[in-house]
PDB file of N, CA and C in Angstrom:
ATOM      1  N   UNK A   1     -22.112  -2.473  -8.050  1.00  0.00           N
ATOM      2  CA  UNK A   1     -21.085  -2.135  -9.029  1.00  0.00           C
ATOM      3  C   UNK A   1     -19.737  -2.596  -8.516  1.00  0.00           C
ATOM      4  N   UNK A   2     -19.109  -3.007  -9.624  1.00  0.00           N
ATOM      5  CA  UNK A   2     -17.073  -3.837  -9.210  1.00  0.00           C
ATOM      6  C   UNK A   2     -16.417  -3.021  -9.648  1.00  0.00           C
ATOM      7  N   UNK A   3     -15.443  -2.839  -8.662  1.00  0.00           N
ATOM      8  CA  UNK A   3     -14.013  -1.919  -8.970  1.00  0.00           C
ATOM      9  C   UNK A   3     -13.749  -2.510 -10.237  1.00  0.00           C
ATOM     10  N   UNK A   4     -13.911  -2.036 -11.464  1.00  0.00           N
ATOM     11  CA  UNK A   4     -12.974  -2.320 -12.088  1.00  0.00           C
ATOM     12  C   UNK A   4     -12.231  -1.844 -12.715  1.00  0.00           C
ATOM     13  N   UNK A   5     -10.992  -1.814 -13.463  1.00  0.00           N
ATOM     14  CA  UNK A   5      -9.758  -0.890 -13.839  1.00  0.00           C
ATOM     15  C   UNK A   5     -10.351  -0.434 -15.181  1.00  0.00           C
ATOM     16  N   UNK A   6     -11.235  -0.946 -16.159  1.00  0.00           N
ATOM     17  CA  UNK A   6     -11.940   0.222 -17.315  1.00  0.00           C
ATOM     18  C   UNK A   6     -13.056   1.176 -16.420  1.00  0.00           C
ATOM     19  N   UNK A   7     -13.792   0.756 -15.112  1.00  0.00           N
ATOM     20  CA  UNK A   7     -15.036   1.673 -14.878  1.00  0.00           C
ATOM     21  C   UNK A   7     -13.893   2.710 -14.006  1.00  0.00           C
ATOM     22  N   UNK A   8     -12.532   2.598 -13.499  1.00  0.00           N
ATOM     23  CA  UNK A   8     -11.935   3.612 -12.776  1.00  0.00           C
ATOM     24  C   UNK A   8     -11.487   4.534 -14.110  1.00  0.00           C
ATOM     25  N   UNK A   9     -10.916   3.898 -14.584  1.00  0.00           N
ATOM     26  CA  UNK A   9     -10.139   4.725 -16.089  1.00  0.00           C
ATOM     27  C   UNK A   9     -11.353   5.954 -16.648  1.00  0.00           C
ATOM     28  N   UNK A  10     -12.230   5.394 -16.891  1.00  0.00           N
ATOM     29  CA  UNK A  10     -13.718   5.904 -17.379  1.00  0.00           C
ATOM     30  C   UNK A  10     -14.191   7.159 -16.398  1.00  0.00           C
ATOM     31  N   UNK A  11     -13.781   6.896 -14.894  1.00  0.00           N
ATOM     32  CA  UNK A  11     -14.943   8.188 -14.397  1.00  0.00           C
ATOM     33  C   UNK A  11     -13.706   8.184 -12.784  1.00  0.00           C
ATOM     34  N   UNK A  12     -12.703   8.785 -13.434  1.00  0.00           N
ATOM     35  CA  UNK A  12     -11.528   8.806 -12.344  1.00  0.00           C
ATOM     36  C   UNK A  12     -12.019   9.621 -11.200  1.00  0.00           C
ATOM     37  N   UNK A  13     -13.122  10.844 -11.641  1.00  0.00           N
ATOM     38  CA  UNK A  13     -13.006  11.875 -11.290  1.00  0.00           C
ATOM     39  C   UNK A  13     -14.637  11.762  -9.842  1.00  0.00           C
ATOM     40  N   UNK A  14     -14.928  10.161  -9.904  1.00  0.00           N
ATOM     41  CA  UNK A  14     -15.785   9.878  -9.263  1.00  0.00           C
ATOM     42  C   UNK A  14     -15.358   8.732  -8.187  1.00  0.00           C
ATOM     43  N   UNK A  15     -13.919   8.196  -8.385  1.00  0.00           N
ATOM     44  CA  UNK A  15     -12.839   7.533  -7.872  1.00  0.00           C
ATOM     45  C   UNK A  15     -12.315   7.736  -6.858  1.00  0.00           C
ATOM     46  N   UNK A  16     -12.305   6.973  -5.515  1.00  0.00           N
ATOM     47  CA  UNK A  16     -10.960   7.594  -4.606  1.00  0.00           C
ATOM     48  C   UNK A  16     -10.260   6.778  -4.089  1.00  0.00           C
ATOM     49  N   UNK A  17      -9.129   7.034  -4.108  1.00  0.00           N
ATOM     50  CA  UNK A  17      -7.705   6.186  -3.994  1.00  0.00           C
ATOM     51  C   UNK A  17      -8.107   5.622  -2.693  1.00  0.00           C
ATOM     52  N   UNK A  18      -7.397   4.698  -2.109  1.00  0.00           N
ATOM     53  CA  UNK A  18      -7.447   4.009  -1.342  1.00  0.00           C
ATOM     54  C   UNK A  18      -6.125   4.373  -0.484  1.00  0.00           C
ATOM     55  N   UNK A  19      -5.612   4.710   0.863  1.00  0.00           N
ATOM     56  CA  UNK A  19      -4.447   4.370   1.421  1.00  0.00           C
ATOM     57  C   UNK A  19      -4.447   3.785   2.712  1.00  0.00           C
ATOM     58  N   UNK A  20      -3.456   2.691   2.927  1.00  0.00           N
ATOM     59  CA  UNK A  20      -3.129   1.878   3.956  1.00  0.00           C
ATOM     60  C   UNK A  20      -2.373   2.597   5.254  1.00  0.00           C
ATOM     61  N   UNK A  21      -2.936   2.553   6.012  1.00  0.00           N
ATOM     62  CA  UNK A  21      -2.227   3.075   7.634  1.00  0.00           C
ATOM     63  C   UNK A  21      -2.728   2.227   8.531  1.00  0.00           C
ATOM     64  N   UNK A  22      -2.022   2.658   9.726  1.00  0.00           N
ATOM     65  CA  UNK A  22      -2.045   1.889  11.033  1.00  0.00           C
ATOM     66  C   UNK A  22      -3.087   3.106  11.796  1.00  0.00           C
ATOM     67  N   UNK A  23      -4.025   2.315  12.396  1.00  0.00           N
ATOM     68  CA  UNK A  23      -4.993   3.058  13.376  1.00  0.00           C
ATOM     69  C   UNK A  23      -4.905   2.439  15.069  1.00  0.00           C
ATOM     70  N   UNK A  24      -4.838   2.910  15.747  1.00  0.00           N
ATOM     71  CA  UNK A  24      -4.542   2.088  16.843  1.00  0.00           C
ATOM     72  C   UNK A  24      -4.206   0.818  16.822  1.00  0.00           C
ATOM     73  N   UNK A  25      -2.554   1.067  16.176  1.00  0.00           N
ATOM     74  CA  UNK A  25      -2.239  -0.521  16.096  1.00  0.00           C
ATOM     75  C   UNK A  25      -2.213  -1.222  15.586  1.00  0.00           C
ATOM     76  N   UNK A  26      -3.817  -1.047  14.466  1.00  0.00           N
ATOM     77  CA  UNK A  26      -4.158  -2.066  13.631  1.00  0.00           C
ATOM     78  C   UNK A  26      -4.013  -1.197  12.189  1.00  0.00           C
ATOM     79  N   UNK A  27      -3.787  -2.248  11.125  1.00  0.00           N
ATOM     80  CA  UNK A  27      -3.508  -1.941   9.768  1.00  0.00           C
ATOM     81  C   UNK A  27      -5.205  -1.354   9.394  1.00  0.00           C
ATOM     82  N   UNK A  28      -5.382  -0.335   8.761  1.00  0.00           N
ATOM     83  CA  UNK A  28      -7.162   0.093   8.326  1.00  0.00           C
ATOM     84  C   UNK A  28      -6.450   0.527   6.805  1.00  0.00           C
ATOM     85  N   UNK A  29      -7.788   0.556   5.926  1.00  0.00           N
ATOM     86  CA  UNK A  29      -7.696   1.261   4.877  1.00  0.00           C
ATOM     87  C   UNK A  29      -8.498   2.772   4.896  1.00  0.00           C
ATOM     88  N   UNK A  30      -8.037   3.475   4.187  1.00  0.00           N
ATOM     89  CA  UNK A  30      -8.894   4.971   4.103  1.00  0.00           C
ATOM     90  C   UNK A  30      -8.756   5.460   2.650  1.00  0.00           C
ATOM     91  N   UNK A  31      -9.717   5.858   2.529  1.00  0.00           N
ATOM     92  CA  UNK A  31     -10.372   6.569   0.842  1.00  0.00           C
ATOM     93  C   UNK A  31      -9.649   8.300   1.102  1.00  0.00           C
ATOM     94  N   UNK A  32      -9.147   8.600   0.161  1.00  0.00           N
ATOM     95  CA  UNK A  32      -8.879  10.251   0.051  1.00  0.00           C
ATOM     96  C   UNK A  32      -9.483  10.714  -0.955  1.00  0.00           C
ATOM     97  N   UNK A  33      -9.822  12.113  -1.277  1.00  0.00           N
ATOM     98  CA  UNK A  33     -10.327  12.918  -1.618  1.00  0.00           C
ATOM     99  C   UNK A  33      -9.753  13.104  -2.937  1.00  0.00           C
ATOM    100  N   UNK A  34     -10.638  13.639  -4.073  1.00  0.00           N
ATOM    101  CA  UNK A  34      -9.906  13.485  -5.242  1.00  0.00           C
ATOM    102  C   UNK A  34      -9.688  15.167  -5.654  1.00  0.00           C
ATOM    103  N   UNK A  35     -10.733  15.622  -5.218  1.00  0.00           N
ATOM    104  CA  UNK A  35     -10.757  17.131  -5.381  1.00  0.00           C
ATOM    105  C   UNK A  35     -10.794  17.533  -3.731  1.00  0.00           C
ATOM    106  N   UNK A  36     -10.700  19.471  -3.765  1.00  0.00           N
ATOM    107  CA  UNK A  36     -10.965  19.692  -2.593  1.00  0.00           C
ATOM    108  C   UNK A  36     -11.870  20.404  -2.137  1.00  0.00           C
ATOM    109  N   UNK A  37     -12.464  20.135  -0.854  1.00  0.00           N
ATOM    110  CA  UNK A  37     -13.514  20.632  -0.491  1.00  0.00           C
ATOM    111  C   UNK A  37     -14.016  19.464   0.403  1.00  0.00           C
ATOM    112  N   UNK A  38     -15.157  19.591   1.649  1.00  0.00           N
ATOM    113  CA  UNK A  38     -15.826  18.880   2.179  1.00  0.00           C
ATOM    114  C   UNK A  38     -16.597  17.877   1.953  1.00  0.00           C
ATOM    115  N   UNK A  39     -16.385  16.587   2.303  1.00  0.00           N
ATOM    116  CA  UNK A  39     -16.911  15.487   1.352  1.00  0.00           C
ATOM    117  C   UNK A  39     -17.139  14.287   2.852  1.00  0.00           C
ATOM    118  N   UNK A  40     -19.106  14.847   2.795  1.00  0.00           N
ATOM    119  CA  UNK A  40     -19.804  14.262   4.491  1.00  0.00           C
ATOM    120  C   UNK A  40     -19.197  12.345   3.982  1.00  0.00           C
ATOM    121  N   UNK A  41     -19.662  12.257   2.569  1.00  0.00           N
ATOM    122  CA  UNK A  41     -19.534  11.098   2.125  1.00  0.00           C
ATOM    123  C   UNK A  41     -18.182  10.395   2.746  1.00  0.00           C
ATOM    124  N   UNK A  42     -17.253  10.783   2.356  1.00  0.00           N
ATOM    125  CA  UNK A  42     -15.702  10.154   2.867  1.00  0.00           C
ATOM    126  C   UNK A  42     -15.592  10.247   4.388  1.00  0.00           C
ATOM    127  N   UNK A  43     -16.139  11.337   4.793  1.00  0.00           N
ATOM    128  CA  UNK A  43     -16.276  11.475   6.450  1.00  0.00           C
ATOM    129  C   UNK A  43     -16.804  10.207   7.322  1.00  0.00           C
ATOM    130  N   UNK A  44     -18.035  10.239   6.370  1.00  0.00           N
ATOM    131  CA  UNK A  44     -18.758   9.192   7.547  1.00  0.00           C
ATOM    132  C   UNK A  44     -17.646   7.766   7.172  1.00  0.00           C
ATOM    133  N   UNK A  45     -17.581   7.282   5.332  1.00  0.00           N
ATOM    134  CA  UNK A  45     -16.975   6.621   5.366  1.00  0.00           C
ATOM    135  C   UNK A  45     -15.729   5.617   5.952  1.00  0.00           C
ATOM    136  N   UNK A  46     -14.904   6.926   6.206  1.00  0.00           N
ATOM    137  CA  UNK A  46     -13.410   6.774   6.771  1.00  0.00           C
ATOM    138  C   UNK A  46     -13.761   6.016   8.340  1.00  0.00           C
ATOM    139  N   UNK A  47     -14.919   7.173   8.982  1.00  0.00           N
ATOM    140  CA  UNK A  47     -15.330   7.021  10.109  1.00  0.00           C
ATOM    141  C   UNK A  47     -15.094   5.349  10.693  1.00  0.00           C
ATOM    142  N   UNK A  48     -16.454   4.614   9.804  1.00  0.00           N
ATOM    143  CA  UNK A  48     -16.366   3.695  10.167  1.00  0.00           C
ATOM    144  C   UNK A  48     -15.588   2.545   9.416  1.00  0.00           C
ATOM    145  N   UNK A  49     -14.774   2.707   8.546  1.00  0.00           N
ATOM    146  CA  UNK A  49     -13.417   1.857   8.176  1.00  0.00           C
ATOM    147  C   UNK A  49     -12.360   1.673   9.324  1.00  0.00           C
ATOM    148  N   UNK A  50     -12.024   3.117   9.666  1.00  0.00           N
ATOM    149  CA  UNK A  50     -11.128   3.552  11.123  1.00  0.00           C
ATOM    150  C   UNK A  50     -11.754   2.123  11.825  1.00  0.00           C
ATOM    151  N   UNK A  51     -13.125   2.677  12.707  1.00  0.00           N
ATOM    152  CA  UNK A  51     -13.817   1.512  13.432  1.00  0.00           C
ATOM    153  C   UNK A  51     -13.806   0.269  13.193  1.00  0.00           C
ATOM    154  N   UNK A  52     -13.259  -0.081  12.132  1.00  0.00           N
ATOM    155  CA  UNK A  52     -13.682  -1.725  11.411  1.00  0.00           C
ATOM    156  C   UNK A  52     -15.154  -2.003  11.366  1.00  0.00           C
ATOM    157  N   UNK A  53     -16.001  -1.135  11.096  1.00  0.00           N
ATOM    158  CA  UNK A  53     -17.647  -1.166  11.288  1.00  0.00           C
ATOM    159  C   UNK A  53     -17.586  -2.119   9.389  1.00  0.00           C
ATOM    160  N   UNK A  54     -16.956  -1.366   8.646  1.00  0.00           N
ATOM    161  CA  UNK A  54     -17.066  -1.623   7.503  1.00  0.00           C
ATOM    162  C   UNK A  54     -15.870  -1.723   6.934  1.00  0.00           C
ATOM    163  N   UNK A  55     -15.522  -2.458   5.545  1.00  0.00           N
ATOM    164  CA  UNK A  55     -14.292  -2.996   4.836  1.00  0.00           C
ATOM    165  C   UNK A  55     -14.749  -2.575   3.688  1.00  0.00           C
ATOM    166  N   UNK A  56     -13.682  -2.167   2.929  1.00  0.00           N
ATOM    167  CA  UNK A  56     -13.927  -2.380   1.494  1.00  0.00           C
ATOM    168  C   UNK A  56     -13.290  -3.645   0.438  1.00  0.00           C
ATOM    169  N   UNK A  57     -13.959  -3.817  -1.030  1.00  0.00           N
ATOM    170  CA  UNK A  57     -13.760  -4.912  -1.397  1.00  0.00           C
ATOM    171  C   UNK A  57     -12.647  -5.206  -1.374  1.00  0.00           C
ATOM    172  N   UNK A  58     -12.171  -6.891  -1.827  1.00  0.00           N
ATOM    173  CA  UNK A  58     -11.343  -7.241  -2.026  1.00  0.00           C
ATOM    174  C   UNK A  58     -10.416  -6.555  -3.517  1.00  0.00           C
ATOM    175  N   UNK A  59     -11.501  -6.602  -4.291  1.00  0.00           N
ATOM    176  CA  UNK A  59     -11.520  -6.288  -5.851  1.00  0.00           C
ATOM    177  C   UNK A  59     -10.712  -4.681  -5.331  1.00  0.00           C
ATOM    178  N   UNK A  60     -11.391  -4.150  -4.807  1.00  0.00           N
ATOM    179  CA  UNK A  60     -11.243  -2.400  -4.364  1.00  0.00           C
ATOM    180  C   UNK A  60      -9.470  -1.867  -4.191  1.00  0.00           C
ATOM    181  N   UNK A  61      -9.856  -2.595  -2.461  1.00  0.00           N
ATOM    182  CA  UNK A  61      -8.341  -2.348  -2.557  1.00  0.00           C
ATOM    183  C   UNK A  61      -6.678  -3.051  -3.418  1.00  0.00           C
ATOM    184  N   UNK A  62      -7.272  -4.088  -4.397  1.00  0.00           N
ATOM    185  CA  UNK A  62      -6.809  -4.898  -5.318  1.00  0.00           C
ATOM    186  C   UNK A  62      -6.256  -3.371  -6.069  1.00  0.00           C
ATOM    187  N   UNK A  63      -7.153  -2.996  -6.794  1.00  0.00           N
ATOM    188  CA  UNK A  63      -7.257  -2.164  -7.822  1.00  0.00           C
ATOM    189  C   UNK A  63      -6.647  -0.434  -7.026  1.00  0.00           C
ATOM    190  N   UNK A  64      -6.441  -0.505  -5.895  1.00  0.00           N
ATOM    191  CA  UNK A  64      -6.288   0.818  -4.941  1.00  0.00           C
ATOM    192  C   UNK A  64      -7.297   1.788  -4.984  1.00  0.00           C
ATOM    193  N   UNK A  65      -8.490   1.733  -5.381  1.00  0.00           N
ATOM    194  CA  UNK A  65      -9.416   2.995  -5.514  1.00  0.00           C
ATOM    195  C   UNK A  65     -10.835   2.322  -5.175  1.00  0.00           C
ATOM    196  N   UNK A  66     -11.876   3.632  -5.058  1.00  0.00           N
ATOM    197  CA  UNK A  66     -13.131   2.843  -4.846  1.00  0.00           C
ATOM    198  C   UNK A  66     -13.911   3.685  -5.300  1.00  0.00           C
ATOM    199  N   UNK A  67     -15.137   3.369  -6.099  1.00  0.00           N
ATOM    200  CA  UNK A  67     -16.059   4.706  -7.096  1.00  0.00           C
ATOM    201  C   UNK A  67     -16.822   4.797  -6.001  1.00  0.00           C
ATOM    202  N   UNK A  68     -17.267   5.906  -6.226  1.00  0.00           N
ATOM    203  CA  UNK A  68     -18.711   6.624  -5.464  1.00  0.00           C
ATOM    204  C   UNK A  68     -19.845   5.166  -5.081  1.00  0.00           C
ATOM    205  N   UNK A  69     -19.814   4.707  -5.970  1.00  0.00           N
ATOM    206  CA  UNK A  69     -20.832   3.811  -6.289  1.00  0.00           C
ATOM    207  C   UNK A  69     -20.385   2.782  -5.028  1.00  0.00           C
ATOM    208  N   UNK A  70     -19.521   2.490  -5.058  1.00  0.00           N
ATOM    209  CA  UNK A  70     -19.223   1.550  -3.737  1.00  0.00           C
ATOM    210  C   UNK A  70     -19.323   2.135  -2.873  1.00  0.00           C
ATOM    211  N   UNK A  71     -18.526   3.523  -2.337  1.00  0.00           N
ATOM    212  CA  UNK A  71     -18.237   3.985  -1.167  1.00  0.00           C
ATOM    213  C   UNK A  71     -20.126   3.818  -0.950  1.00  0.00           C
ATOM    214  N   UNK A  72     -20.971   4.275  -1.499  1.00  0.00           N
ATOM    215  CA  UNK A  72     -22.521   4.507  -1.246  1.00  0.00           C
ATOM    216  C   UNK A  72     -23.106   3.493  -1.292  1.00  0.00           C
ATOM    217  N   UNK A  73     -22.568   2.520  -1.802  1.00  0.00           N
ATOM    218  CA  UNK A  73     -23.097   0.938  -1.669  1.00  0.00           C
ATOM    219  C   UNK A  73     -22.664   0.528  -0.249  1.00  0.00           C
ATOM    220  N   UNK A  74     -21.576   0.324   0.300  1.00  0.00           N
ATOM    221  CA  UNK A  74     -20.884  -0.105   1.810  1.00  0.00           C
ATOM    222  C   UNK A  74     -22.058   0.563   2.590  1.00  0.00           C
ATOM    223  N   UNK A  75     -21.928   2.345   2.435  1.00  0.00           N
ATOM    224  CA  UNK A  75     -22.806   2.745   3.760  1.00  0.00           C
ATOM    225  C   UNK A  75     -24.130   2.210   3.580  1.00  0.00           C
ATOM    226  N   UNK A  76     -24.948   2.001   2.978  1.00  0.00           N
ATOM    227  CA  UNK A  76     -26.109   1.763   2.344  1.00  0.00           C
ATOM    228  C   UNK A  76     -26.484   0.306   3.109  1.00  0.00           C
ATOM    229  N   UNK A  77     -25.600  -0.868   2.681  1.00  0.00           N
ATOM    230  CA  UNK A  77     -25.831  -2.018   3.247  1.00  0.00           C
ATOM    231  C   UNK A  77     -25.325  -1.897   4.992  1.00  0.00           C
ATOM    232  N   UNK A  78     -24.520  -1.618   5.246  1.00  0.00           N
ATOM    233  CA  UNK A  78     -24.590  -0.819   6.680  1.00  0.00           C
ATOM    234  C   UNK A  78     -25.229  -0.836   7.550  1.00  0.00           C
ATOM    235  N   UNK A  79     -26.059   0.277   7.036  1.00  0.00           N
ATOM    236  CA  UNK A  79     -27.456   1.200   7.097  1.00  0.00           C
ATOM    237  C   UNK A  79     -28.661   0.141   7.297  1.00  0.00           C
ATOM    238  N   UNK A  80     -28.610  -0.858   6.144  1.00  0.00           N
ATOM    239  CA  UNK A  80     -29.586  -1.578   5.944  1.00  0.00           C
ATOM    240  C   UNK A  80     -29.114  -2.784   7.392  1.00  0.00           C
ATOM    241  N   UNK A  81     -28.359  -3.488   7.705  1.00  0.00           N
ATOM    242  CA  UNK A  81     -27.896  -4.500   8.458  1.00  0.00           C
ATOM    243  C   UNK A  81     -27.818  -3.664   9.636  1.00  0.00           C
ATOM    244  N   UNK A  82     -27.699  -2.448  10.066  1.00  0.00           N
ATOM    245  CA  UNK A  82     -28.184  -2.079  11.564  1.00  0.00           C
ATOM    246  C   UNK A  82     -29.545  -1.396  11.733  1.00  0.00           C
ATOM    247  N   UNK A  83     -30.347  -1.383  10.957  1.00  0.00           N
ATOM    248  CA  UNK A  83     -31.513  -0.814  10.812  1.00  0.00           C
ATOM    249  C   UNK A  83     -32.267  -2.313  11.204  1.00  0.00           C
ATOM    250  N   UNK A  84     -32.090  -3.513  10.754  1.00  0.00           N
ATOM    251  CA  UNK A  84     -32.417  -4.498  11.051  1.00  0.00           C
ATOM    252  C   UNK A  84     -32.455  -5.498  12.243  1.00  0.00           C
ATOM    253  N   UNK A  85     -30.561  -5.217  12.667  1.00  0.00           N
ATOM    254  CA  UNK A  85     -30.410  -5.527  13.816  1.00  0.00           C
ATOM    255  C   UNK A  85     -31.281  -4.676  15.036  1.00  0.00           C
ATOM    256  N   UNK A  86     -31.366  -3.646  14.514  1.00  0.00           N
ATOM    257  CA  UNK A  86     -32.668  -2.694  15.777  1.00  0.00           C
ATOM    258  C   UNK A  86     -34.001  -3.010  15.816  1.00  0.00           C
ATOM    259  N   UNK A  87     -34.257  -3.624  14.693  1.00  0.00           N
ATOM    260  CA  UNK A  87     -36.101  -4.074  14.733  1.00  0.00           C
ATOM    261  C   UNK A  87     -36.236  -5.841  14.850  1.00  0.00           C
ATOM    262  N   UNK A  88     -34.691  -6.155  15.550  1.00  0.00           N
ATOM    263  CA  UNK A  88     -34.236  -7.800  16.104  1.00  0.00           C
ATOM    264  C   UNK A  88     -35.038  -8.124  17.217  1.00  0.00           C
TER     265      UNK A  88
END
């Protein structure tokens, strides 16, 4: 699924903003929370964005937000590309 500005408009509430900071030094992006409460999803996420393990799209941070659907797509392929690299 693509960031795009009718599928954010459509399901905001499954959306999370995107913000730019410096992490040791280096420029990272990080997803925030749209509601509140504990969210393992953004946790692990952030986790490895912080790390540079993973990026989000171009399209993504274009648009400043990223749906569920991506954030779970990134970890997913991840998941899949070190699950692989271990049975290398």
């Amino acid at each position: 699924h693509r960031c795009t500005t009718s599928f954010i408009i459509k399901s905001f509430k499954m959306a999370y903003q995107i913000k730019s900071i410096r992490y040791q030094n280096s420029p990272r992006k990080i997803l925030l929370q749209n509601i509140n409460g504990p969210c393992p999803l953004l946790a692990a996420a952030n986790a490895l964005l912080l790390r540079g393990v993973i990026t989000l799209s171009s399209e993504c941070v274009r648009n400043g937000v990223a749906s569920t659907d991506d954030v779970v797509n990134m970890l997913a392929n991840r998941a899949l590309i070190r699950s692989q690299q271990s049975s290398s």
